[in-house]
N, C-alpha and C. Protein backbone atom coordinates (compact mmCIF):
# COMPACT_ATOMS: atom_id res chain seq x y z
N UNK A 1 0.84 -1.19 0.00
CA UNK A 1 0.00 0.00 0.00
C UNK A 1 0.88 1.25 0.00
N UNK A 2 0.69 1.93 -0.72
CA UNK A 2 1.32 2.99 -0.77
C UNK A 2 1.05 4.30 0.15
N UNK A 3 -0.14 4.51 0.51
CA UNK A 3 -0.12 5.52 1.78
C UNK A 3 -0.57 6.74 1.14
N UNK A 4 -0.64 7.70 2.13
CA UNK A 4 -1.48 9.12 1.77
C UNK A 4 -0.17 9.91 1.16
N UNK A 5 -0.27 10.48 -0.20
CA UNK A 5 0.42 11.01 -0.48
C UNK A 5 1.55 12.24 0.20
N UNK A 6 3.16 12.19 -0.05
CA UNK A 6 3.68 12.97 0.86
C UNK A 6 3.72 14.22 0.17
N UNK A 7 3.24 14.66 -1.01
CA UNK A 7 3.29 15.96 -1.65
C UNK A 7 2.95 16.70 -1.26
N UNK A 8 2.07 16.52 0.08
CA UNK A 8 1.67 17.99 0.18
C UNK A 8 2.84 18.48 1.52
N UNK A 9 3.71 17.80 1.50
CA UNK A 9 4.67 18.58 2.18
C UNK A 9 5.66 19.21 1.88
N UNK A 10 5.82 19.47 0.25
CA UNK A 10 6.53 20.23 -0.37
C UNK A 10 6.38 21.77 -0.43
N UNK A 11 5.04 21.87 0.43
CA UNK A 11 5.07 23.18 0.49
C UNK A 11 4.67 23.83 1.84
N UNK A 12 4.21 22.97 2.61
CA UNK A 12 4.12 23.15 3.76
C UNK A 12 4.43 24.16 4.95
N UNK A 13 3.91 24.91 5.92
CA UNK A 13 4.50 25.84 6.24
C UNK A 13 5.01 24.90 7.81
N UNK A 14 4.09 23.37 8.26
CA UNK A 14 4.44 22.97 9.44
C UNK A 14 4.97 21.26 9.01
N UNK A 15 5.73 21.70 8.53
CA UNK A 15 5.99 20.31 7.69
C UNK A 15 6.43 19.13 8.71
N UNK A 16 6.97 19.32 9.67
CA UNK A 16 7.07 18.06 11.04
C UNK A 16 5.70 17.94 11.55
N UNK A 17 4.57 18.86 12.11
CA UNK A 17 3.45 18.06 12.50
C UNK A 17 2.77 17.71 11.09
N UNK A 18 2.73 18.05 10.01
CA UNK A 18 1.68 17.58 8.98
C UNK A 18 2.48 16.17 8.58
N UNK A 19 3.60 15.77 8.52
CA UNK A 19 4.22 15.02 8.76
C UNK A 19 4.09 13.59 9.38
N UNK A 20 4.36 13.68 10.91
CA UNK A 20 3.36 13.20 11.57
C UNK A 20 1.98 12.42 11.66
N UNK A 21 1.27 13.82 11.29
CA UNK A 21 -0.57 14.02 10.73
C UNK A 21 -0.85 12.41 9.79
N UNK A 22 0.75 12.50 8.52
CA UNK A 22 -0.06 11.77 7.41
C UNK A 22 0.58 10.01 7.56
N UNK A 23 1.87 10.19 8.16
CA UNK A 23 1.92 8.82 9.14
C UNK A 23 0.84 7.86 10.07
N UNK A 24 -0.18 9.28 10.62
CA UNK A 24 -1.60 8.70 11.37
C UNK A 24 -2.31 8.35 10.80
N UNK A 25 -2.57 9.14 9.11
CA UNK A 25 -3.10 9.01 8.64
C UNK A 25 -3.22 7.09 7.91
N UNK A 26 -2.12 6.91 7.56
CA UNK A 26 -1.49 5.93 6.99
C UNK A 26 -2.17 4.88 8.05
N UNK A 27 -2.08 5.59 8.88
CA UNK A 27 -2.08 3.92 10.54
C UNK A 27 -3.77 3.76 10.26
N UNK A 28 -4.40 4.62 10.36
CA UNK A 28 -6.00 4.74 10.40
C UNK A 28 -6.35 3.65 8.89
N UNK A 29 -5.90 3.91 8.20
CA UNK A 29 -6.25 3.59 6.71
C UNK A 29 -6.09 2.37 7.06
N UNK A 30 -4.67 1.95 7.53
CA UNK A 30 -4.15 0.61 7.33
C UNK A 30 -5.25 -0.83 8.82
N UNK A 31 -5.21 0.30 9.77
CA UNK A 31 -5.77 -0.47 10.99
C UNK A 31 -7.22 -0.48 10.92
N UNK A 32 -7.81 0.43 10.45
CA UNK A 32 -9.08 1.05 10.85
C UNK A 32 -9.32 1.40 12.61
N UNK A 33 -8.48 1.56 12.69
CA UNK A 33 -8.73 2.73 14.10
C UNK A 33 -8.63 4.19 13.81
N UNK A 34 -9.57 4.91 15.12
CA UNK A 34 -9.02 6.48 14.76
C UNK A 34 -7.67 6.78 15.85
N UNK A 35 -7.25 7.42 14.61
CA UNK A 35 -5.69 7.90 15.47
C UNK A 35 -6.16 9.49 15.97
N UNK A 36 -5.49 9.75 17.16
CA UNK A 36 -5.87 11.13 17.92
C UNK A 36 -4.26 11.63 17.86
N UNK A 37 -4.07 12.72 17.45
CA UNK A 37 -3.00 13.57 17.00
C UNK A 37 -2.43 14.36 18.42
N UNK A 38 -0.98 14.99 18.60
CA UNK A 38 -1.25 15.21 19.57
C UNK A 38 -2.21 16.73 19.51
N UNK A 39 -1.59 17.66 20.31
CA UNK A 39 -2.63 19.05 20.44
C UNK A 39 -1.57 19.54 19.62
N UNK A 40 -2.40 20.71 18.60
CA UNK A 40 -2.04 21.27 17.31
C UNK A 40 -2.33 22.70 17.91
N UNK A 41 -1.21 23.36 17.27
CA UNK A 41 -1.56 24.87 17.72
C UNK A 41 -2.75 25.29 16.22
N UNK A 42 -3.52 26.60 16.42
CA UNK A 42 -4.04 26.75 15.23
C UNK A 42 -4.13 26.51 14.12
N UNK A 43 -2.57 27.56 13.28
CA UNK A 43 -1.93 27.06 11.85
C UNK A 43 -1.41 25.88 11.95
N UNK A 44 -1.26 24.96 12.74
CA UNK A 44 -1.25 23.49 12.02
C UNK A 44 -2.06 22.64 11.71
N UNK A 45 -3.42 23.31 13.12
CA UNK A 45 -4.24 22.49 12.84
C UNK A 45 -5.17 22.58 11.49
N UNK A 46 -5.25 23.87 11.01
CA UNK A 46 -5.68 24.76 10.02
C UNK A 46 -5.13 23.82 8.68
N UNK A 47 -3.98 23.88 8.95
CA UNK A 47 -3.20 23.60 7.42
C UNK A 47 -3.18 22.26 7.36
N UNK A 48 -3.86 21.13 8.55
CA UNK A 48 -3.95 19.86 8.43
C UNK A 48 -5.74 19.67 7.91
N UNK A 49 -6.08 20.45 8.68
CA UNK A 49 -7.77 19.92 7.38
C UNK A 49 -7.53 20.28 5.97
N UNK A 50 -6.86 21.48 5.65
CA UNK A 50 -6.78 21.74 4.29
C UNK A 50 -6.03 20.56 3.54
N UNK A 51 -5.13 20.42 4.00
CA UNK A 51 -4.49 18.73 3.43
C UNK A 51 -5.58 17.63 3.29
N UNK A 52 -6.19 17.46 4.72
CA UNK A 52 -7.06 15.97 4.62
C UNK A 52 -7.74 16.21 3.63
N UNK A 53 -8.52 17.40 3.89
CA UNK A 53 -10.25 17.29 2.47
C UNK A 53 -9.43 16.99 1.17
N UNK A 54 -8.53 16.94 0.80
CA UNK A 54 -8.13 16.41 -0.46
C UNK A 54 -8.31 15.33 -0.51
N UNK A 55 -8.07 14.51 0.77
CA UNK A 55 -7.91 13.04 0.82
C UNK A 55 -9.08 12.38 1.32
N UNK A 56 -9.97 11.29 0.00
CA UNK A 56 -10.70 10.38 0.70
C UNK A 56 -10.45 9.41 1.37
N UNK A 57 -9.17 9.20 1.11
CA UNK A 57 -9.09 7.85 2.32
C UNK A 57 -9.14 8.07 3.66
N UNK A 58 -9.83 9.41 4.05
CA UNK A 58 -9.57 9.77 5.52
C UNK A 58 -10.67 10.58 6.01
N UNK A 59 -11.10 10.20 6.67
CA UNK A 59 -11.38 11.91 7.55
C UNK A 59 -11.46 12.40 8.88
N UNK A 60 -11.40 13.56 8.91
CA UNK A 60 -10.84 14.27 10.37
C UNK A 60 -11.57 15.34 11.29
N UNK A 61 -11.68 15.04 12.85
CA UNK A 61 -12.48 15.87 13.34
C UNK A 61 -11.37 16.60 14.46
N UNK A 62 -11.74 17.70 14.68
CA UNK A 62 -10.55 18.88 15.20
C UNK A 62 -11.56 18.81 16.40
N UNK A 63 -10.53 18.46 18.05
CA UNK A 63 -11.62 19.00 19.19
C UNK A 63 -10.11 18.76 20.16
N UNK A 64 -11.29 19.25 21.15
CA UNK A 64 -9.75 20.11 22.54
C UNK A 64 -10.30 19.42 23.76
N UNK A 65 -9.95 20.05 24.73
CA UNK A 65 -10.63 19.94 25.89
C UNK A 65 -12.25 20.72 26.58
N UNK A 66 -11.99 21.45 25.61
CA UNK A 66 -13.68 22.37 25.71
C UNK A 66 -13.45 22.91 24.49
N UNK A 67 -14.99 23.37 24.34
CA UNK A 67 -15.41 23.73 23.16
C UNK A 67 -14.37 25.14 22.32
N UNK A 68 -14.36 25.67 23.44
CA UNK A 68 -13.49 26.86 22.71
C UNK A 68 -11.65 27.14 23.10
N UNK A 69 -11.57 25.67 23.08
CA UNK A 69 -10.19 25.13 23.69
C UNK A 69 -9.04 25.99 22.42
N UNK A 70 -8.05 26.43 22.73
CA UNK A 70 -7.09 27.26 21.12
C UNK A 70 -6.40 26.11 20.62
N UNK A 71 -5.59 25.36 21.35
CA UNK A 71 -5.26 24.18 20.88
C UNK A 71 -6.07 22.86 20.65
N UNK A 72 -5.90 22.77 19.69
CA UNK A 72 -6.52 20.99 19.79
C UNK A 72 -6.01 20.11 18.98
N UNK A 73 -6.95 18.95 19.00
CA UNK A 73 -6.13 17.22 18.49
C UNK A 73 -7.02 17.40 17.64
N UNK A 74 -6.34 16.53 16.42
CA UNK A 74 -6.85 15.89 15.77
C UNK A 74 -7.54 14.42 15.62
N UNK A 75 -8.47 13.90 15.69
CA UNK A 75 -8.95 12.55 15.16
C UNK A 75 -9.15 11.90 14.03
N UNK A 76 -8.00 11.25 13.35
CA UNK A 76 -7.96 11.01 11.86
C UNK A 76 -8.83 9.00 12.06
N UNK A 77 -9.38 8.99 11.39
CA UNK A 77 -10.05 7.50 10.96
C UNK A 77 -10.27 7.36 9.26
N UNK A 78 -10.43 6.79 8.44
CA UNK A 78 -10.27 6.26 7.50
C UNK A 78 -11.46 6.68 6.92
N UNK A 79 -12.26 6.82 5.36
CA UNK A 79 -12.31 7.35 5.12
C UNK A 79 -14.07 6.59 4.60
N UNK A 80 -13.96 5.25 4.88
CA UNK A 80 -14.96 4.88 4.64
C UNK A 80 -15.49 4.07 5.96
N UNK A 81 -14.75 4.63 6.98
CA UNK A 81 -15.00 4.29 8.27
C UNK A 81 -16.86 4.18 8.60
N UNK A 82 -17.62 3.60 9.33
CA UNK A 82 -19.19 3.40 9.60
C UNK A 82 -19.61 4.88 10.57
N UNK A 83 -18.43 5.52 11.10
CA UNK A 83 -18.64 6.28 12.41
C UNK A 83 -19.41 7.64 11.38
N UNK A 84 -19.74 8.29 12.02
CA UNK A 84 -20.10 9.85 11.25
C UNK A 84 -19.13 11.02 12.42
N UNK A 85 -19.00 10.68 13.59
CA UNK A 85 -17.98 11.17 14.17
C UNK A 85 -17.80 10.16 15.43
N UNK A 86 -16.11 10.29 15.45
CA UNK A 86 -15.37 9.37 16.78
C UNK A 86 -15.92 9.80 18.07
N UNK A 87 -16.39 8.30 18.90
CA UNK A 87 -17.02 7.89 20.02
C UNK A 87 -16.41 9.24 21.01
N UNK A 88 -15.14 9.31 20.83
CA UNK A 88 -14.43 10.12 21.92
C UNK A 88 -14.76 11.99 21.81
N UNK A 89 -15.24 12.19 20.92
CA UNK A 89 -15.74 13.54 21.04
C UNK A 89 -16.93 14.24 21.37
């Protein structure tokens, strides 16, 4: 299997967490579990949905510790996963 493409880190402005991001991504696809990212400051977390929605093999829900938390995780799961959103949020 070849995995979620690494191109979009050629331009990247957080290229170690999106990095990261598409390694989880890879694990989700491959396991079918959701992987939880660690806590993302804004612009990474920002510049990691703009990456995913490209990608169907995935998708991703952004949440913190409260609703209007500045940092938060990501929850990446696969893309044809049954969930509509992960148990944990």
């Amino acid at each position: 299997m070849a995995g979620l493409p690494r191109t979009a880190l050629e331009n990247a402005a957080h290229r170690e967490a999106l990095a990261r991001l598409l390694d989880g991504g890879d694990r989700a696809v491959q396991t079918w579990e959701i992987v939880a990212s660690d806590f993302l400051s804004p612009p990474e977390l920002w510049e990691a949905q703009q990456v995913f929605a490209r990608f169907g093999e995935v998708q991703v829900w952004a949440w913190g510790g409260f609703p209007q938390a500045e940092r938060q995780r990501l929850a990446i799961a696969a893309g044809n996963c049954p969930w509509t959103k992960p148990w944990c949020l």
